[in-house]
Every structure is written in C-alpha cells, then in structure tokens.
Protein backbone atom coordinates (compact mmCIF):
# COMPACT_ATOMS: atom_id res chain seq x y z
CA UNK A 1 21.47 -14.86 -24.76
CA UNK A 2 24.22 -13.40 -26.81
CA UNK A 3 22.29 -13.24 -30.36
CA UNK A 4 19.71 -11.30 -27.99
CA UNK A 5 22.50 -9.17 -26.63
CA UNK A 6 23.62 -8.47 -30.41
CA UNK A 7 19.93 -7.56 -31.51
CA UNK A 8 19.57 -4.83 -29.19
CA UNK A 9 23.23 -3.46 -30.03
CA UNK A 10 21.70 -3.24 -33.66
CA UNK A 11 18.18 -2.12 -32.76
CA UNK A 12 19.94 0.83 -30.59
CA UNK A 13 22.88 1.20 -33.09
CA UNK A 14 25.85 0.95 -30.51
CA UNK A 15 28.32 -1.61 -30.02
CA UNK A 16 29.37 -3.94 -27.66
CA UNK A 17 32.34 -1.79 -26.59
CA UNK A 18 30.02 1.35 -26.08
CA UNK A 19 27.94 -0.83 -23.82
CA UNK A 20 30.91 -1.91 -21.94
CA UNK A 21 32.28 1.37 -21.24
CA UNK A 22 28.79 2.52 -19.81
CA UNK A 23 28.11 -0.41 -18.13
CA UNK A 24 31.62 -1.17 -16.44
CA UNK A 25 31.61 -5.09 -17.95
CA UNK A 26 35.30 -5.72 -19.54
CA UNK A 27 34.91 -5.92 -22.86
CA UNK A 28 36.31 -9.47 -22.49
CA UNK A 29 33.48 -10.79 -21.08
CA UNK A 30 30.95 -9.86 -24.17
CA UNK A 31 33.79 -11.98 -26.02
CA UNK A 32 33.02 -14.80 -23.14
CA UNK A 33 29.72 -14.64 -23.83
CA UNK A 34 30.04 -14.66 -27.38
CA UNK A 35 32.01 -18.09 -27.32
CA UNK A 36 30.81 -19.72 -25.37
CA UNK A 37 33.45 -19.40 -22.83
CA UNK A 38 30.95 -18.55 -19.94
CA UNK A 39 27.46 -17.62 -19.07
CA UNK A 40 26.57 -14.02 -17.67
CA UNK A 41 26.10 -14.02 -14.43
CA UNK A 42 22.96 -12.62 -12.79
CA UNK A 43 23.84 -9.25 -11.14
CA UNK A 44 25.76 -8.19 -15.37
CA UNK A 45 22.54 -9.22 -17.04
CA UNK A 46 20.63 -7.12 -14.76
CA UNK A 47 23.02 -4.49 -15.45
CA UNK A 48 22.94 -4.87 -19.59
CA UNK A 49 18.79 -5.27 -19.20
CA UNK A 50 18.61 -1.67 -17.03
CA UNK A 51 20.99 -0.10 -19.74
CA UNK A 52 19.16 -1.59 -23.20
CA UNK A 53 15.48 -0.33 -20.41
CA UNK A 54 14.55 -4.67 -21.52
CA UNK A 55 13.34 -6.83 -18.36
CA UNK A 56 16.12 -8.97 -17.55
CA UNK A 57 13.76 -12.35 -18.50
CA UNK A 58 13.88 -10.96 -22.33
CA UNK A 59 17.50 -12.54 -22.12
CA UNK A 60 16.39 -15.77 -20.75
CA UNK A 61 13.35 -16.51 -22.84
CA UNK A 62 14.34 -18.50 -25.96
C-alpha cells in the first residue's frame, strides 16, 4: 500500500507531510505505514483515496 501511497505523492508532486497536514493523519502514522509498523486502517485510507480523487481499492489491489 505504501509504495502506492509514495507514487501518487510523486505523480502529484507533494509530500507525505503536505498530505498529512490536509488530511489530519499524524505524520507518524505515514512512518507506520512505511515500516511496517501497522496497516492503515479503513476510515484513513478512505480519507488519503478522497484527497489523491483514487478509489480506495487502488490501494488494495497489488
């Protein structure tokens, strides 16, 4: 999910810390996602997938 995440940062030229003052998610939790730490829950995906205007499945397709 988080190499999609990183595509659309580059396709829209922004950054992970733009998204996450727009979007309200902690900063932190793009780090989370990035390691591995934890998996995005449902209702922040939705969230990131209204933002980037992407159906939510584009992040769960492999």
């Amino acid at each position: 999910m988080y190499e999609k995440f990183e595509e659309l940062l580059e396709e829209r030229q922004t950054t992970a810390y733009r998204v996450s003052r727009d979007t309200g998610i902690a900063s932190s939790t793009f780090s989370d996602w990035k390691s591995g730490r934890s998996k995005p829950k449902t209702e922040k995906l939705k969230r990131i997938a209204d933002y980037f205007g992407v159906p939510i499945e584009y992040f769960l397709e492999e």
